[in-house]
PDB file of N, CA and C in Angstrom:
ATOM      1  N   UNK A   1      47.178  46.668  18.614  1.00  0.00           N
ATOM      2  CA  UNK A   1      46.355  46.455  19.749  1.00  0.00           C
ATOM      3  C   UNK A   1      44.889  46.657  19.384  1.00  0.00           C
ATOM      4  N   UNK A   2      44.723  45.597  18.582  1.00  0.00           N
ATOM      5  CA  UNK A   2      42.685  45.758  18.277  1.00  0.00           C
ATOM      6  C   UNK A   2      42.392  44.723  18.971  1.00  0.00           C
ATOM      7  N   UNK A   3      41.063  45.121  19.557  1.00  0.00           N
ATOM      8  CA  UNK A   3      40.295  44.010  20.013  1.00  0.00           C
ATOM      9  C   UNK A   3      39.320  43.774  19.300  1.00  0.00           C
ATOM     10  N   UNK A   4      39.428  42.070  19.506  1.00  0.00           N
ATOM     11  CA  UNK A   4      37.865  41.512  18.491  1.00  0.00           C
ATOM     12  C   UNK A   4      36.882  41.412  18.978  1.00  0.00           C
ATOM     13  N   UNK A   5      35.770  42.018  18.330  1.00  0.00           N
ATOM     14  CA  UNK A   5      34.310  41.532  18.776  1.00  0.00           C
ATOM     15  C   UNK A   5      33.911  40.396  17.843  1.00  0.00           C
ATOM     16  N   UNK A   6      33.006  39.464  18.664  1.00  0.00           N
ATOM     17  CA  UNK A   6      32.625  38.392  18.037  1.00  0.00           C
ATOM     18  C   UNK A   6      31.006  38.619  17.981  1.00  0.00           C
ATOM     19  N   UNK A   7      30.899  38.427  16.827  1.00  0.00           N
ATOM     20  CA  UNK A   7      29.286  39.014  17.132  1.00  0.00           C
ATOM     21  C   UNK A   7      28.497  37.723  16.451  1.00  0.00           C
ATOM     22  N   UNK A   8      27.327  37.134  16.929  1.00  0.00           N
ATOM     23  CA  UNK A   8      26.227  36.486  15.986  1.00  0.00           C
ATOM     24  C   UNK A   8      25.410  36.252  15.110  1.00  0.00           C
ATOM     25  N   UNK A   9      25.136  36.251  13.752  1.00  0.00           N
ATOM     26  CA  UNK A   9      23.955  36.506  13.355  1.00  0.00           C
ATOM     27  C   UNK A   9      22.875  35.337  13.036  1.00  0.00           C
ATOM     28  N   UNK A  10      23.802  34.746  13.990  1.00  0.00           N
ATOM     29  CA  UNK A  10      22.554  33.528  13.422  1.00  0.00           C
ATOM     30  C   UNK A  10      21.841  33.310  15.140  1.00  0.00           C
ATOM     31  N   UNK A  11      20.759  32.453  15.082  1.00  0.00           N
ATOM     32  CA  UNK A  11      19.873  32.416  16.293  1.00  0.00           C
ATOM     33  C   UNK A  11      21.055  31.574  17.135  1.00  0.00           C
ATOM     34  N   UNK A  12      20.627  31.885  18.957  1.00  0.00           N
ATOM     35  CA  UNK A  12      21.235  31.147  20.276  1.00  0.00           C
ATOM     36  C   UNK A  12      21.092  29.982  20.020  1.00  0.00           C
ATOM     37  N   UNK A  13      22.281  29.248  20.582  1.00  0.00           N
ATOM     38  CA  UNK A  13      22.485  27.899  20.701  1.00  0.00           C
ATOM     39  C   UNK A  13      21.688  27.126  21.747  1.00  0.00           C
ATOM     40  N   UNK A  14      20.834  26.140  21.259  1.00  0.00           N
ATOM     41  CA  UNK A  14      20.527  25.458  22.672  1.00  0.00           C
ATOM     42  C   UNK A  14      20.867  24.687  23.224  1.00  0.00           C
ATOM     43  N   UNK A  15      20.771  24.255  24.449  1.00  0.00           N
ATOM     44  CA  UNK A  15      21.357  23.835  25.544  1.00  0.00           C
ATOM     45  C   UNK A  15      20.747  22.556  25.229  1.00  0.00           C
ATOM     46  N   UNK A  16      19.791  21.830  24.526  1.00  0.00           N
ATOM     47  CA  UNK A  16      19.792  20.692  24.218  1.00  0.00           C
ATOM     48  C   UNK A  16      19.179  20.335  22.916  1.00  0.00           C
ATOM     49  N   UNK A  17      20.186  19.492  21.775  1.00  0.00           N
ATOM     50  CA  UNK A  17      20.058  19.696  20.787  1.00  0.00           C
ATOM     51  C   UNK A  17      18.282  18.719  20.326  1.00  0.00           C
ATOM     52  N   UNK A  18      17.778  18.894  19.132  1.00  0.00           N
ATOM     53  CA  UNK A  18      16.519  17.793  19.020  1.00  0.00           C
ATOM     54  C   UNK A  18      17.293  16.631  19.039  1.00  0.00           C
ATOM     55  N   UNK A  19      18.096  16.291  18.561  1.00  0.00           N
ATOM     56  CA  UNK A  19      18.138  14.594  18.326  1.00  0.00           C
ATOM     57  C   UNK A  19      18.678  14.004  19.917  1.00  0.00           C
ATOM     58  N   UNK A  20      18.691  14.541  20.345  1.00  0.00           N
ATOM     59  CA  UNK A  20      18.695  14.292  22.160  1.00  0.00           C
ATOM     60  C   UNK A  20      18.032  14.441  22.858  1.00  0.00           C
ATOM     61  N   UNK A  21      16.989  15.383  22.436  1.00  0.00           N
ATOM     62  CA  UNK A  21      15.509  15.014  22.982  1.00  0.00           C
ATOM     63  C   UNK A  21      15.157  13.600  23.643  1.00  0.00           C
ATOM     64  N   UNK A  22      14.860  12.882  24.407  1.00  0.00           N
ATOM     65  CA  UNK A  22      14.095  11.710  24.427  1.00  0.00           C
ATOM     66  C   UNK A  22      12.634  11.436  24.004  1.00  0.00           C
ATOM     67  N   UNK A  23      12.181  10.831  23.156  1.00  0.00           N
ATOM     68  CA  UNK A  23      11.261  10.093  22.095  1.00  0.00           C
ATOM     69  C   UNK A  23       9.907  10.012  23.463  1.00  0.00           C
ATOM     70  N   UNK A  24       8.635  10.481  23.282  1.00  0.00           N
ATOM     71  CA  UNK A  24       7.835  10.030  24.246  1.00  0.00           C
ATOM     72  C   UNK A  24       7.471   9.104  23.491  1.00  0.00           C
ATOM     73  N   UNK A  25       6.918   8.071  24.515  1.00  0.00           N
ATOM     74  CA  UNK A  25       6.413   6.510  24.169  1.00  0.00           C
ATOM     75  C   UNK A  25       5.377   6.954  23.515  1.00  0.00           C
ATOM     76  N   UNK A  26       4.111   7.717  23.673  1.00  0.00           N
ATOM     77  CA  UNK A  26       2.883   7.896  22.637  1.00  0.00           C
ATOM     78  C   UNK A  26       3.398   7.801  21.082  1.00  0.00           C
ATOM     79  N   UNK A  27       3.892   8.909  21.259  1.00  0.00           N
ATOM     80  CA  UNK A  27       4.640   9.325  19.756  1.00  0.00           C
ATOM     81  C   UNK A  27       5.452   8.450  19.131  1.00  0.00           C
ATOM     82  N   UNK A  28       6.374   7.375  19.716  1.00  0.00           N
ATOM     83  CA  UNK A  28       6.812   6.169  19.139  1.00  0.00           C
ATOM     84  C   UNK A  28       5.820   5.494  18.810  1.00  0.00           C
ATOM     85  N   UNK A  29       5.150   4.915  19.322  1.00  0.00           N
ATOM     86  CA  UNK A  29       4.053   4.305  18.807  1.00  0.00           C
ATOM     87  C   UNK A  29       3.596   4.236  17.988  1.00  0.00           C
ATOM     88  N   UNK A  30       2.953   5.699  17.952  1.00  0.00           N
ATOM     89  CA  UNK A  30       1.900   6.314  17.387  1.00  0.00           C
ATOM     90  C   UNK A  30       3.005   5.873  15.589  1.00  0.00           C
ATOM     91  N   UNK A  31       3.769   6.864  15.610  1.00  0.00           N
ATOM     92  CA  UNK A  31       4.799   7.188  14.727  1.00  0.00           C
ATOM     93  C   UNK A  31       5.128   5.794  13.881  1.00  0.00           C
ATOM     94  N   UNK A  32       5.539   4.511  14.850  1.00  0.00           N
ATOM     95  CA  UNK A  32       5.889   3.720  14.196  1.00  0.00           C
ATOM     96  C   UNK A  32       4.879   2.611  13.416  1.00  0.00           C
ATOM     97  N   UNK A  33       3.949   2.794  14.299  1.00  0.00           N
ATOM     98  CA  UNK A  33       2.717   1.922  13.744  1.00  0.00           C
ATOM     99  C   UNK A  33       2.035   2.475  12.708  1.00  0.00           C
ATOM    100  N   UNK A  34       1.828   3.673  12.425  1.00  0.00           N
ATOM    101  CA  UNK A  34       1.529   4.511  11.014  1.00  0.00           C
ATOM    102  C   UNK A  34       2.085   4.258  10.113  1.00  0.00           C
ATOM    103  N   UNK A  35       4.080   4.392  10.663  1.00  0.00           N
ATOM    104  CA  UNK A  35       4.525   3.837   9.330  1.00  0.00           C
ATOM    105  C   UNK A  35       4.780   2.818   8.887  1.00  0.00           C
ATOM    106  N   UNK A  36       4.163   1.696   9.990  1.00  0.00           N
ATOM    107  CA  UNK A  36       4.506   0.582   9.243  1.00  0.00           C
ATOM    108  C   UNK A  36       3.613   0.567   8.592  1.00  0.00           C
ATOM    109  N   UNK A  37       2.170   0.722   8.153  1.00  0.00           N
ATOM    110  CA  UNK A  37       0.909   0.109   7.662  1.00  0.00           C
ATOM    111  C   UNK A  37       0.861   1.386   6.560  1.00  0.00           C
ATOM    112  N   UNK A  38       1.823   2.429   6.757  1.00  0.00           N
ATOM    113  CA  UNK A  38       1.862   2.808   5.559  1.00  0.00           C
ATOM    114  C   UNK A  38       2.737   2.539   4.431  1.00  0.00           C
ATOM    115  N   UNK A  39       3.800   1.926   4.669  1.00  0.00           N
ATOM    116  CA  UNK A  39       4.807   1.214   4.165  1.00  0.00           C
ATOM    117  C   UNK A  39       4.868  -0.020   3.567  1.00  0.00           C
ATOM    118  N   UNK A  40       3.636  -0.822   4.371  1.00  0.00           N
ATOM    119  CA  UNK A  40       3.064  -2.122   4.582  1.00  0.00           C
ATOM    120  C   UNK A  40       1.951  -1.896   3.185  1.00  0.00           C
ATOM    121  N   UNK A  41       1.216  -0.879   3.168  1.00  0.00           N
ATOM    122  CA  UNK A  41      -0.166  -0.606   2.222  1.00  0.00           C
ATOM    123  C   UNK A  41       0.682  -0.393   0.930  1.00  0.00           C
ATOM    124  N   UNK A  42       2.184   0.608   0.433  1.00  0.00           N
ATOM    125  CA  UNK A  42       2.635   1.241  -0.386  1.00  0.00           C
ATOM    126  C   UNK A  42       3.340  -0.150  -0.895  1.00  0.00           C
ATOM    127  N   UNK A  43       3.764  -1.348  -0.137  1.00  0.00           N
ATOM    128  CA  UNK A  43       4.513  -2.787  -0.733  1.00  0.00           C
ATOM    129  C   UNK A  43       3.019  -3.112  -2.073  1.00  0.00           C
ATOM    130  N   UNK A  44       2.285  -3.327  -0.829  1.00  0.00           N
ATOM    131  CA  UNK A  44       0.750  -3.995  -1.678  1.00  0.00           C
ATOM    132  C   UNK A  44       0.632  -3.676  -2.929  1.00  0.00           C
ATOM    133  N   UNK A  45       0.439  -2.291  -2.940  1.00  0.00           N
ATOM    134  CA  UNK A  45       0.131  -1.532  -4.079  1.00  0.00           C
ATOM    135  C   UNK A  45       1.040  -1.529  -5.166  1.00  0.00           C
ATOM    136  N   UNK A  46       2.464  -1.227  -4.872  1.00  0.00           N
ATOM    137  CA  UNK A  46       3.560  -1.801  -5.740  1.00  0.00           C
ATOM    138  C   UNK A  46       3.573  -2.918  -6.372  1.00  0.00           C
ATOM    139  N   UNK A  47       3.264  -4.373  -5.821  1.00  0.00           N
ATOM    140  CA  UNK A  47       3.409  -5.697  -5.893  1.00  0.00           C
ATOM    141  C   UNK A  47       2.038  -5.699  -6.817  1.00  0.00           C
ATOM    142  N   UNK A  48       1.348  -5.054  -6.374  1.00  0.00           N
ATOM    143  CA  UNK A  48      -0.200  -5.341  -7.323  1.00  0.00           C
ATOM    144  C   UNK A  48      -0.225  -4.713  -8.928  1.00  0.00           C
ATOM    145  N   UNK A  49       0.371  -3.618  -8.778  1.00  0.00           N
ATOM    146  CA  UNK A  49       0.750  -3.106 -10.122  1.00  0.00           C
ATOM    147  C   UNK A  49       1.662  -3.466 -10.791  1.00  0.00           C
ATOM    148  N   UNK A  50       2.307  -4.248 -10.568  1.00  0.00           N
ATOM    149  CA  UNK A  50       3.547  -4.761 -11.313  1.00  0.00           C
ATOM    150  C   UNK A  50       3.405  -5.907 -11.774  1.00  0.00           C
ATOM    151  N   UNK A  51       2.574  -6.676 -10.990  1.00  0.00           N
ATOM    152  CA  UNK A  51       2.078  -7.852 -12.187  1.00  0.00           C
ATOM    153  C   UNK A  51       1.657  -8.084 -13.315  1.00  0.00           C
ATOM    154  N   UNK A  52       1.953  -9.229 -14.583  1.00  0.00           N
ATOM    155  CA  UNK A  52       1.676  -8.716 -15.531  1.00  0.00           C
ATOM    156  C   UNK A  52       0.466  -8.550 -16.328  1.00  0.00           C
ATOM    157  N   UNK A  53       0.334  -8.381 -17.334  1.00  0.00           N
ATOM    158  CA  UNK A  53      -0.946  -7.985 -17.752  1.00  0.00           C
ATOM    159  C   UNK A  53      -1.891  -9.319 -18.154  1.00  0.00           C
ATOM    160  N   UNK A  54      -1.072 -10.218 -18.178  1.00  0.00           N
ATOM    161  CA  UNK A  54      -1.803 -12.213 -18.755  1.00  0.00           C
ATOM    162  C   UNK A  54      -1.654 -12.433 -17.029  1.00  0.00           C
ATOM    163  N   UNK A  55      -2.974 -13.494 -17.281  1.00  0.00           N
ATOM    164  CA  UNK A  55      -2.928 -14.378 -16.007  1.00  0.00           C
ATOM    165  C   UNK A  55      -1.688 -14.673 -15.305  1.00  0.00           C
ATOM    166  N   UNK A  56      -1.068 -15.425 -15.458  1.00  0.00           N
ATOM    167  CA  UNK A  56      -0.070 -15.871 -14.342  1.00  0.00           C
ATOM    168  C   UNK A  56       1.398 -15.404 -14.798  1.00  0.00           C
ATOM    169  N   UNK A  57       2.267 -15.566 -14.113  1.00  0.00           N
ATOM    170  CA  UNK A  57       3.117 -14.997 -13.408  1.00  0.00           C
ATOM    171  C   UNK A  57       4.001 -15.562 -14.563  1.00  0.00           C
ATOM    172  N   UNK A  58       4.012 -16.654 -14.836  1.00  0.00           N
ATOM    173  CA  UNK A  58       4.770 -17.625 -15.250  1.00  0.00           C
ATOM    174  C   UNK A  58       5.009 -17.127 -17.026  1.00  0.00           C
ATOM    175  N   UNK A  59       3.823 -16.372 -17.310  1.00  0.00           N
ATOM    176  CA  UNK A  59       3.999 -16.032 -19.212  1.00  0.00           C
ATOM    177  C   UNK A  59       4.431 -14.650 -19.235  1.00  0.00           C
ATOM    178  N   UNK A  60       5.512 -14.099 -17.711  1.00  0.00           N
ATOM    179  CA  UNK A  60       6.140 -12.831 -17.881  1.00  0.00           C
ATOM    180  C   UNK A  60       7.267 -12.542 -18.954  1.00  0.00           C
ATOM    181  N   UNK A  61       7.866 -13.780 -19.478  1.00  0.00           N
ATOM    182  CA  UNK A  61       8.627 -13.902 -20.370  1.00  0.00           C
ATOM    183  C   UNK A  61       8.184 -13.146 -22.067  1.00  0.00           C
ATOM    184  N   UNK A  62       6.620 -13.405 -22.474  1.00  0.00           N
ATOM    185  CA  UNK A  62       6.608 -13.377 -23.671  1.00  0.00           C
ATOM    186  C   UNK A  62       6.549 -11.830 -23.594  1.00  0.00           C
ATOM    187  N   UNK A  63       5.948 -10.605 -23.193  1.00  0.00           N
ATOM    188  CA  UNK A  63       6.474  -9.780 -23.605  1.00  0.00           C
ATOM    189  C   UNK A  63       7.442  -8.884 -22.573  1.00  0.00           C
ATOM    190  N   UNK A  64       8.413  -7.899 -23.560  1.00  0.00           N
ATOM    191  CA  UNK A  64       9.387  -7.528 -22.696  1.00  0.00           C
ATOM    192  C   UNK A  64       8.358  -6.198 -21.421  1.00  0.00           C
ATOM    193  N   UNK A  65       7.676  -5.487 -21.787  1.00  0.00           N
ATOM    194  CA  UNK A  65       7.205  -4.491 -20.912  1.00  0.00           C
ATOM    195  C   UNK A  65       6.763  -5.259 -19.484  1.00  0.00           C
ATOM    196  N   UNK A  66       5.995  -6.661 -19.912  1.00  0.00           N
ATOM    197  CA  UNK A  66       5.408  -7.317 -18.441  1.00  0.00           C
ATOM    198  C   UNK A  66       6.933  -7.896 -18.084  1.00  0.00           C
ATOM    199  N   UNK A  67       7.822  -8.441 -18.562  1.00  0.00           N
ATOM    200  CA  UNK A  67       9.183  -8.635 -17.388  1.00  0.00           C
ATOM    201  C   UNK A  67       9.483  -7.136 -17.087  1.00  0.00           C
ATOM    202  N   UNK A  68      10.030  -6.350 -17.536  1.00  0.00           N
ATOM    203  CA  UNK A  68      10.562  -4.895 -17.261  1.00  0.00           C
ATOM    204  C   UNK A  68       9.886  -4.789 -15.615  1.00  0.00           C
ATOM    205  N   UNK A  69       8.493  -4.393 -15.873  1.00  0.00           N
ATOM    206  CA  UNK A  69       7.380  -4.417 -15.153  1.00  0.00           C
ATOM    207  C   UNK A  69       7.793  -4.768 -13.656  1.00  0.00           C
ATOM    208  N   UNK A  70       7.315  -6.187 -13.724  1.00  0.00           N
ATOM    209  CA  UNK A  70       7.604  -6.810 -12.923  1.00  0.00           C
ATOM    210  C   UNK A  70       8.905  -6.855 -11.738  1.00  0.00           C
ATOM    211  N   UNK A  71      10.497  -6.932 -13.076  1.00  0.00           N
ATOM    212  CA  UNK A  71      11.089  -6.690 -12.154  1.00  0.00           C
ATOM    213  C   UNK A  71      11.713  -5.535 -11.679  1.00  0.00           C
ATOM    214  N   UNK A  72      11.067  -4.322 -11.961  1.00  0.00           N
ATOM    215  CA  UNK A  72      11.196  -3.007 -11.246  1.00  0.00           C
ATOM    216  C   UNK A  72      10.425  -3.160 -10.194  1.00  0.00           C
ATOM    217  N   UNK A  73       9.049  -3.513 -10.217  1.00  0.00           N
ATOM    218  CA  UNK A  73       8.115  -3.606  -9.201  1.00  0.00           C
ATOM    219  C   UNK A  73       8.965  -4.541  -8.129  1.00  0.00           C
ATOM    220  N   UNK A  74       9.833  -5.785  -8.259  1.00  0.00           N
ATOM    221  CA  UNK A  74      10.551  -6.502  -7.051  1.00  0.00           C
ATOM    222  C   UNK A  74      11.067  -5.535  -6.378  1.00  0.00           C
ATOM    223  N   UNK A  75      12.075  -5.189  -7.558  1.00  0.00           N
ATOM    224  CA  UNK A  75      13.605  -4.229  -6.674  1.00  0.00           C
ATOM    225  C   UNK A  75      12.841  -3.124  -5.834  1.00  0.00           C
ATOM    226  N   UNK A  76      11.653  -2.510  -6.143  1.00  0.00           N
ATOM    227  CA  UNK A  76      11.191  -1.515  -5.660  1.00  0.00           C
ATOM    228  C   UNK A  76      10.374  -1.997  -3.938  1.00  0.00           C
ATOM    229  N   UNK A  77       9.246  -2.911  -4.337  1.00  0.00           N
ATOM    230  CA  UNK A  77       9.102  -3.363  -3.071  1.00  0.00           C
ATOM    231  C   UNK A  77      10.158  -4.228  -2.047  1.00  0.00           C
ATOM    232  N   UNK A  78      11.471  -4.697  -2.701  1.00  0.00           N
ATOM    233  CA  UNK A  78      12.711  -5.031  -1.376  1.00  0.00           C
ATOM    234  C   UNK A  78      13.044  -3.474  -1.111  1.00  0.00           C
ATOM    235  N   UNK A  79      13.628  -2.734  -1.620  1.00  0.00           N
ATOM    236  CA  UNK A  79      13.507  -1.643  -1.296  1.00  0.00           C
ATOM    237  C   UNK A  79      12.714  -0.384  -0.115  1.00  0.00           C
ATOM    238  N   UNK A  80      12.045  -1.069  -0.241  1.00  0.00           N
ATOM    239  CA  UNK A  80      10.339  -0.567   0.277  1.00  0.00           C
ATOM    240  C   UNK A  80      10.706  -1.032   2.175  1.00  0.00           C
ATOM    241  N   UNK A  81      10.488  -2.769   1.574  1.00  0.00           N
ATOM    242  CA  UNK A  81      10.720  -3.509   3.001  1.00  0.00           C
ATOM    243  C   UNK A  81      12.051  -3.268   3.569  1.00  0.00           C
ATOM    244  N   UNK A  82      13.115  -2.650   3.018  1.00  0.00           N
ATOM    245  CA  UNK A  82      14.054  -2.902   3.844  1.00  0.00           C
ATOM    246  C   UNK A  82      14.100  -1.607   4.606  1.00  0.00           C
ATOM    247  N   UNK A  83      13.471  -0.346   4.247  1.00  0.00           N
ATOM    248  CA  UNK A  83      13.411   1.214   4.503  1.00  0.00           C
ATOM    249  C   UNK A  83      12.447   0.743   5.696  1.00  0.00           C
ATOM    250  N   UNK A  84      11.430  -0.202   5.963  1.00  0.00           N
ATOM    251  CA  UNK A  84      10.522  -0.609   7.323  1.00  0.00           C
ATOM    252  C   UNK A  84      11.631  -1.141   7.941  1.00  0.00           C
ATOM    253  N   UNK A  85      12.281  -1.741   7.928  1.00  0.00           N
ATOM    254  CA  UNK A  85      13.353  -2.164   9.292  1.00  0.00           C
ATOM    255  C   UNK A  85      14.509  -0.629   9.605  1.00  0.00           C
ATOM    256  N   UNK A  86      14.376   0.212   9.033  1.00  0.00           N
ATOM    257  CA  UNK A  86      15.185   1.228   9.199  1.00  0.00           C
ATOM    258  C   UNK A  86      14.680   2.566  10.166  1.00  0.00           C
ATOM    259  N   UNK A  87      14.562   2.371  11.599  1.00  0.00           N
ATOM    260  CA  UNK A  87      14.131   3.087  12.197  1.00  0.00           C
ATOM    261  C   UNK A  87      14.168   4.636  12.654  1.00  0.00           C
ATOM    262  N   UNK A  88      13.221   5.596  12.504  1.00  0.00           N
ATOM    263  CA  UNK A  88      14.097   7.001  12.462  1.00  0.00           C
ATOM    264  C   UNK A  88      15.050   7.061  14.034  1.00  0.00           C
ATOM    265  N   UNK A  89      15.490   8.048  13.711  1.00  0.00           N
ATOM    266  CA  UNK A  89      16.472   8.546  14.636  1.00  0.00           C
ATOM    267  C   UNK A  89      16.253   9.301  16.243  1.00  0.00           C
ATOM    268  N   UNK A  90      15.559  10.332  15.500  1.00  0.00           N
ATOM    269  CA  UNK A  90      15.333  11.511  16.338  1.00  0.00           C
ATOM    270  C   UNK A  90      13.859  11.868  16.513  1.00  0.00           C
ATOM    271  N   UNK A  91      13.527  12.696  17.788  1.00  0.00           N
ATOM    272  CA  UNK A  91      11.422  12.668  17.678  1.00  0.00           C
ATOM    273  C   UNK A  91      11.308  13.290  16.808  1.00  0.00           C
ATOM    274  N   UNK A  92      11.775  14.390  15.698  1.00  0.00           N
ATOM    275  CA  UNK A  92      11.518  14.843  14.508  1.00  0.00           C
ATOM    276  C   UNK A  92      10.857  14.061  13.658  1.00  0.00           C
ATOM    277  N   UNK A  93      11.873  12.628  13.416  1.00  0.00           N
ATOM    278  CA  UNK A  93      11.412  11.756  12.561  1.00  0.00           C
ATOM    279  C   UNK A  93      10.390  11.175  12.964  1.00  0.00           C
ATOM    280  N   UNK A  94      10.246  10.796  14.064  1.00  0.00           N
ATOM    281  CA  UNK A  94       8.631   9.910  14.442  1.00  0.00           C
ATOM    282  C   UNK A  94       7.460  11.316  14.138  1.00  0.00           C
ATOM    283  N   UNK A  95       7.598  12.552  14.740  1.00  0.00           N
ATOM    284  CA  UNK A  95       6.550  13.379  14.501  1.00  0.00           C
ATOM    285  C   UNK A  95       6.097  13.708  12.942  1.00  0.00           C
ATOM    286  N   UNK A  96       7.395  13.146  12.101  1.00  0.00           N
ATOM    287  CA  UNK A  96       7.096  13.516  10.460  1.00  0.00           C
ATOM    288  C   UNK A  96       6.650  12.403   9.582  1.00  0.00           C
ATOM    289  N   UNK A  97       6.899  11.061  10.228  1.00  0.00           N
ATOM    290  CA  UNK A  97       6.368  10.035   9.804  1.00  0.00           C
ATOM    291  C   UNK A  97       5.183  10.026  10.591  1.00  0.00           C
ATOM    292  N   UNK A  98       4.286  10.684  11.948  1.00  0.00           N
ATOM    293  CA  UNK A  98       3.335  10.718  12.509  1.00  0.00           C
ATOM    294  C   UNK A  98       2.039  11.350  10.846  1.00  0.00           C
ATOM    295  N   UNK A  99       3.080  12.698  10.760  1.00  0.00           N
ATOM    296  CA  UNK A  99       2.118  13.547   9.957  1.00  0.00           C
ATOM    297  C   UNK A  99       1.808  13.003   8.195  1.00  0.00           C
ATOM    298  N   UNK A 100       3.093  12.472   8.119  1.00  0.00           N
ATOM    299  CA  UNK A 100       2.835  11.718   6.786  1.00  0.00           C
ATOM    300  C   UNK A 100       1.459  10.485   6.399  1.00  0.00           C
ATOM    301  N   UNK A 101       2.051   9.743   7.310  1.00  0.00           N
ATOM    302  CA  UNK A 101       0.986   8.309   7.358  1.00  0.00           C
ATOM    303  C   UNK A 101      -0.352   9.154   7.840  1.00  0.00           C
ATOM    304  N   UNK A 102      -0.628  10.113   8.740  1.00  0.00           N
ATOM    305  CA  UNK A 102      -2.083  10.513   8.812  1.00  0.00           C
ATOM    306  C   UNK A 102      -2.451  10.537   7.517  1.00  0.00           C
ATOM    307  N   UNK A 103      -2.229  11.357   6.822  1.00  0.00           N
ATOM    308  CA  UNK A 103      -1.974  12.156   5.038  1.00  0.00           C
ATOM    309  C   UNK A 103      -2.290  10.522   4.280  1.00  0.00           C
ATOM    310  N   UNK A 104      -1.338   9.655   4.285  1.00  0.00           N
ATOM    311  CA  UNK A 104      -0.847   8.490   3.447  1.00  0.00           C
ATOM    312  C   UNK A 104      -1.741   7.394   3.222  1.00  0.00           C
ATOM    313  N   UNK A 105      -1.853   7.076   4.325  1.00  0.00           N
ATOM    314  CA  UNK A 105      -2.625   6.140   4.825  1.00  0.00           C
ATOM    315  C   UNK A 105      -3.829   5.692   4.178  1.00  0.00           C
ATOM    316  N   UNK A 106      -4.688   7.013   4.436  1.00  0.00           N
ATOM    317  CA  UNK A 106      -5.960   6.730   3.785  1.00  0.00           C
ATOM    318  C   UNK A 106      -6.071   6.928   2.424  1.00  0.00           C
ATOM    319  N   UNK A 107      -4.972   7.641   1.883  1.00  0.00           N
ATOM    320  CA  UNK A 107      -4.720   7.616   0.377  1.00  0.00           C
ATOM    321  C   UNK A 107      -4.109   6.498  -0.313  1.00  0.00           C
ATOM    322  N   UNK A 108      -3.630   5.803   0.491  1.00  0.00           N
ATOM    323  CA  UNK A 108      -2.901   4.374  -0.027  1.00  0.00           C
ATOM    324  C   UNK A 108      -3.909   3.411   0.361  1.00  0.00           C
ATOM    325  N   UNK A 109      -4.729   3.603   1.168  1.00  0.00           N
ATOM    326  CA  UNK A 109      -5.993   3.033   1.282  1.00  0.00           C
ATOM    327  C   UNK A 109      -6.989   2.622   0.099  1.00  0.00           C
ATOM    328  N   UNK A 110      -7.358   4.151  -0.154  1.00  0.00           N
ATOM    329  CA  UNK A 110      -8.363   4.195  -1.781  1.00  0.00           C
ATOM    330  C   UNK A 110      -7.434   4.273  -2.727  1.00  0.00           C
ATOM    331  N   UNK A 111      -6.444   4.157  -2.856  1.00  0.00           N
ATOM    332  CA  UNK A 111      -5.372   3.523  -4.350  1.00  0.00           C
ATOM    333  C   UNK A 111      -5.463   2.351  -4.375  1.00  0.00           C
ATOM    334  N   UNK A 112      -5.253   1.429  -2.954  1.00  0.00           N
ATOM    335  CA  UNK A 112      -5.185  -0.050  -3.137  1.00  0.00           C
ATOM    336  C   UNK A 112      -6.490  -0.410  -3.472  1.00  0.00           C
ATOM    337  N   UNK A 113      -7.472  -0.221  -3.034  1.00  0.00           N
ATOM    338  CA  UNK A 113      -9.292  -0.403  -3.198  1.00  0.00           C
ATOM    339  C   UNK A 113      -9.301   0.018  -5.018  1.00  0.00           C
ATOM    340  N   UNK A 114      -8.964   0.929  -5.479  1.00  0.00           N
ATOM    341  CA  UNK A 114      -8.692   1.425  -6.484  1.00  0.00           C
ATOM    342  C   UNK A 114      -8.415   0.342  -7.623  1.00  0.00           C
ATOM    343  N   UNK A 115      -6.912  -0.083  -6.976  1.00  0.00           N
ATOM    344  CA  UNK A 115      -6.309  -0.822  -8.223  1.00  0.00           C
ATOM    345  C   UNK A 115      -6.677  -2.264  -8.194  1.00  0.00           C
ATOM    346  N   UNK A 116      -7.649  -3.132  -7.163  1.00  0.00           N
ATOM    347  CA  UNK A 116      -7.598  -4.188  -7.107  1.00  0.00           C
ATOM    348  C   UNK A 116      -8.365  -4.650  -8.230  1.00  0.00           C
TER     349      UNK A 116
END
């Protein structure tokens, strides 16, 4: 005849979890339009560096580093674009893609100005 105590040590449960939160419209916005143009700026920059080191596109063949190059730089920017059609979930994710692209943005800004 023992009785159990059930005891806690971890923090109270809440009564409504984040990913059930509902998303305010600012913060979608805000959130999604940051990341697209930061996502949008990080393709650019990819696509620009990966071209090869001779004029056109077409003499990627003669050496192996400018094909290599190049087609890492593809797979990487489909990659890139297909992560922009992949929308976050929860307002976590819009508030962390909010804080990122502030950060990103203008740094993918003066990289692209940079590498042109």
């Amino acid at each position: 005849m023992s009785a159990s105590i059930e005891t806690s040590s971890g923090p109270p449960a809440r009564a409504s979890s984040p990913a059930h939160e509902p998303v305010s419209p600012r913060l979608q916005v805000a959130g999604l339009g940051l990341r697209g143009v930061f996502i949008l700026l990080l393709a650019i920059i990819i696509a620009r560096v990966s071209l090869p080191q001779s004029e056109e596109l077409w003499s990627v063949y003669e050496t192996p580093g400018d094909l290599a190059r190049v087609l890492l730089g593809a797979v990487i920017c489909v990659w890139i674009v297909w992560q922009a059609f992949r929308l976050p979930k929860d307002a976590e994710a819009y508030r962390i893609w909010l804080y990122i692209s502030l950060v990103g943005v203008p740094f993918a800004l003066i990289t692209l100005i940079a590498t042109w």
